[in-house]
Protein backbone atom coordinates (compact mmCIF):
# COMPACT_ATOMS: atom_id res chain seq x y z
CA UNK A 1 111.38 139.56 118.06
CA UNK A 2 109.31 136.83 117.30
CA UNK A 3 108.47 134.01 119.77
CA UNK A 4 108.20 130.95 117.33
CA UNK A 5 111.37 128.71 117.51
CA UNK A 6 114.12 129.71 115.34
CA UNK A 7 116.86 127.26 115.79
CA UNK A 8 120.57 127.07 115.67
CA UNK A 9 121.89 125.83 112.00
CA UNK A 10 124.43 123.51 113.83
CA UNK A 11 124.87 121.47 117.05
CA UNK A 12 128.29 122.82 118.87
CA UNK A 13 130.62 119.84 120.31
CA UNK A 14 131.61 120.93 123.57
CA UNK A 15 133.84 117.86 124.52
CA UNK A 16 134.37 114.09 123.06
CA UNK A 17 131.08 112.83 122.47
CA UNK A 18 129.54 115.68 123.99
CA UNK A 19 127.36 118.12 121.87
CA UNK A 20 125.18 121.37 122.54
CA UNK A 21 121.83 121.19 120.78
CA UNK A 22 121.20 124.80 120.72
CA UNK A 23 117.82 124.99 119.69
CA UNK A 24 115.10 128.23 120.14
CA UNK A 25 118.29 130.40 120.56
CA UNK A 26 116.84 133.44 118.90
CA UNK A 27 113.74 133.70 120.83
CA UNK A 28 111.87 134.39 123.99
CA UNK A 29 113.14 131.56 126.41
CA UNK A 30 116.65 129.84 125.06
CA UNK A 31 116.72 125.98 125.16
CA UNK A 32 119.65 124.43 125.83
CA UNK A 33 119.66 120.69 124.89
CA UNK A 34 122.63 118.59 125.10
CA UNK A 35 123.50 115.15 123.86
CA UNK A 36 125.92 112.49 125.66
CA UNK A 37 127.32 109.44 123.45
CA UNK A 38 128.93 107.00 125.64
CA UNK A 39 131.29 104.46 124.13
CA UNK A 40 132.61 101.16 125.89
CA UNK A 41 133.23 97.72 124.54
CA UNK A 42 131.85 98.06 121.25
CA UNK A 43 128.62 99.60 121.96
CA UNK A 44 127.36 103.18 122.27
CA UNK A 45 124.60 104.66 124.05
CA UNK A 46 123.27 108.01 123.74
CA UNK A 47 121.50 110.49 126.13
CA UNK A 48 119.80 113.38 125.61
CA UNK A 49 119.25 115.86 128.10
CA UNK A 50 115.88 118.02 128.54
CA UNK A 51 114.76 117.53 124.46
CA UNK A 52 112.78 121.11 124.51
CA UNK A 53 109.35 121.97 123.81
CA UNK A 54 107.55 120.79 120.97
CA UNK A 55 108.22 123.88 118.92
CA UNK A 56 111.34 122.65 118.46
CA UNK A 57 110.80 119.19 117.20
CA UNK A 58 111.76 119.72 113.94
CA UNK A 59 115.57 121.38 114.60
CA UNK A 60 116.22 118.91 117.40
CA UNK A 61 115.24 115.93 114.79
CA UNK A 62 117.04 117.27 112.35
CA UNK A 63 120.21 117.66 114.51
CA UNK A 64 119.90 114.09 116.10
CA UNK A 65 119.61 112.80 112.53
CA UNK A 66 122.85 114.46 111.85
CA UNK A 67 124.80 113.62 114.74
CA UNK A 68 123.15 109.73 114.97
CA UNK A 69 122.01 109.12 111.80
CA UNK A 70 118.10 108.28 112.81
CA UNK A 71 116.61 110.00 116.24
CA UNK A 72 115.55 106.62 117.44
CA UNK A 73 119.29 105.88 118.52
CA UNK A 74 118.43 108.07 121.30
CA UNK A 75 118.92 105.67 123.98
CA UNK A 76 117.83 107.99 127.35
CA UNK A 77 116.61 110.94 127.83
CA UNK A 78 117.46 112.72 130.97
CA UNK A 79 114.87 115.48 132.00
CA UNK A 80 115.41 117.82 135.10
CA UNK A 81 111.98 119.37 135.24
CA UNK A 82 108.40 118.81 133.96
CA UNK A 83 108.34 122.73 132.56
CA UNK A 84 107.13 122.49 129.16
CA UNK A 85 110.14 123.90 127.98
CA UNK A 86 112.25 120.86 129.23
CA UNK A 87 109.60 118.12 128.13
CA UNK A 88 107.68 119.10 125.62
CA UNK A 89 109.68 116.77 122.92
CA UNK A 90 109.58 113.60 124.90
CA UNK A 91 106.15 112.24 123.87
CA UNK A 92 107.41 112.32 120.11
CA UNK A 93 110.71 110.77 120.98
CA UNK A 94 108.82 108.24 123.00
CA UNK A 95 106.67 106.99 119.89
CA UNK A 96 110.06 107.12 117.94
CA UNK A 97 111.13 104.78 120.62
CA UNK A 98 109.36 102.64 122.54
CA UNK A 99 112.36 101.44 123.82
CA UNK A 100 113.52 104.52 125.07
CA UNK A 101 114.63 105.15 129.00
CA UNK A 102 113.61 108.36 130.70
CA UNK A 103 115.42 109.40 133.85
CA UNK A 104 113.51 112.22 136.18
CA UNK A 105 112.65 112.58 139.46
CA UNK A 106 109.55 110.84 140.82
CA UNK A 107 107.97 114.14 141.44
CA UNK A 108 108.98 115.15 137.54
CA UNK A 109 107.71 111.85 136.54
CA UNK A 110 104.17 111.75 137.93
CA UNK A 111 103.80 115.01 135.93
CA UNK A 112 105.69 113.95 132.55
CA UNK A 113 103.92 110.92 132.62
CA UNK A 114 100.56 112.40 132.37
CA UNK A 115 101.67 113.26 128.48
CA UNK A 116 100.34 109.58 127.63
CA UNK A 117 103.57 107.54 127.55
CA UNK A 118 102.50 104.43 129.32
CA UNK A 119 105.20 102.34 128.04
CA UNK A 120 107.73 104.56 128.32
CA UNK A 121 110.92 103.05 131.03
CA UNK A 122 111.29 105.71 133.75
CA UNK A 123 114.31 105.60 136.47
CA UNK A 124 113.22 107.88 139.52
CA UNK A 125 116.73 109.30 140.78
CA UNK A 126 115.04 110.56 143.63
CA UNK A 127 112.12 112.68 144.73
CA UNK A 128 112.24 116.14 144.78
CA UNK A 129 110.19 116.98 147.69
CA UNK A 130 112.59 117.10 151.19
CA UNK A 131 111.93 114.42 153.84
């Protein structure tokens, strides 16, 4: 079996306004990416949660485009762990837009942020080292 990303045709919605981004599903190390729209008082805002590895870029685009309509409505991206896996996909989605928020821990964040995304909006939840 081959190791290169081969990605899901179609995004699975799990609940109102929640979708699986199944991307990388027929390879070495599954991704699971999910998206969260949130609607309230006439606006939206939409979270992404761990965007994958840069191998799967071009899936996960094409699936936001889909579901969205343009991958710069992603709004936030949530990401529970530096692993390459997890973050890979941020940097691109950062220069997509420079607007976006990241939420991570502080100890995810001091490693994320050495991919070059100065500008980037972080909100440390917490550290992840005890005490």
């Amino acid at each position: 079996m081959s190791t290169a990303a081969q990605g899901s045709d179609s995004t699975l919605p799990i609940a109102d306004g929640v979708h699986w981004i199944g991307v990388g599903v027929k390879s070495f190390l599954n991704r699971n990416i999910y998206l969260r729209t949130f609607k309230g008082n006439g606006r939206t805002a939409n979270l992404l949660l761990d965007p994958g590895p840069t191998d799967d870029f071009d899936i996960l685009s094409k699936h936001l485009t889909t579901l969205l309509g343009d991958v710069s409505k992603v709004h936030m991206v949530y990401v529970n762990h530096q692993d390459p896996d997890v973050v890979g996909n941020l940097p691109y989605l950062a220069k997509l837009n420079p607007k976006l928020n990241v939420v991570a821990s502080e100890d995810t964040w001091r490693l994320v942020g050495l991919s070059g995304m100065k500008n980037i909006s972080i909100a440390a939840l917490c550290n992840d080292t005890p005490g």
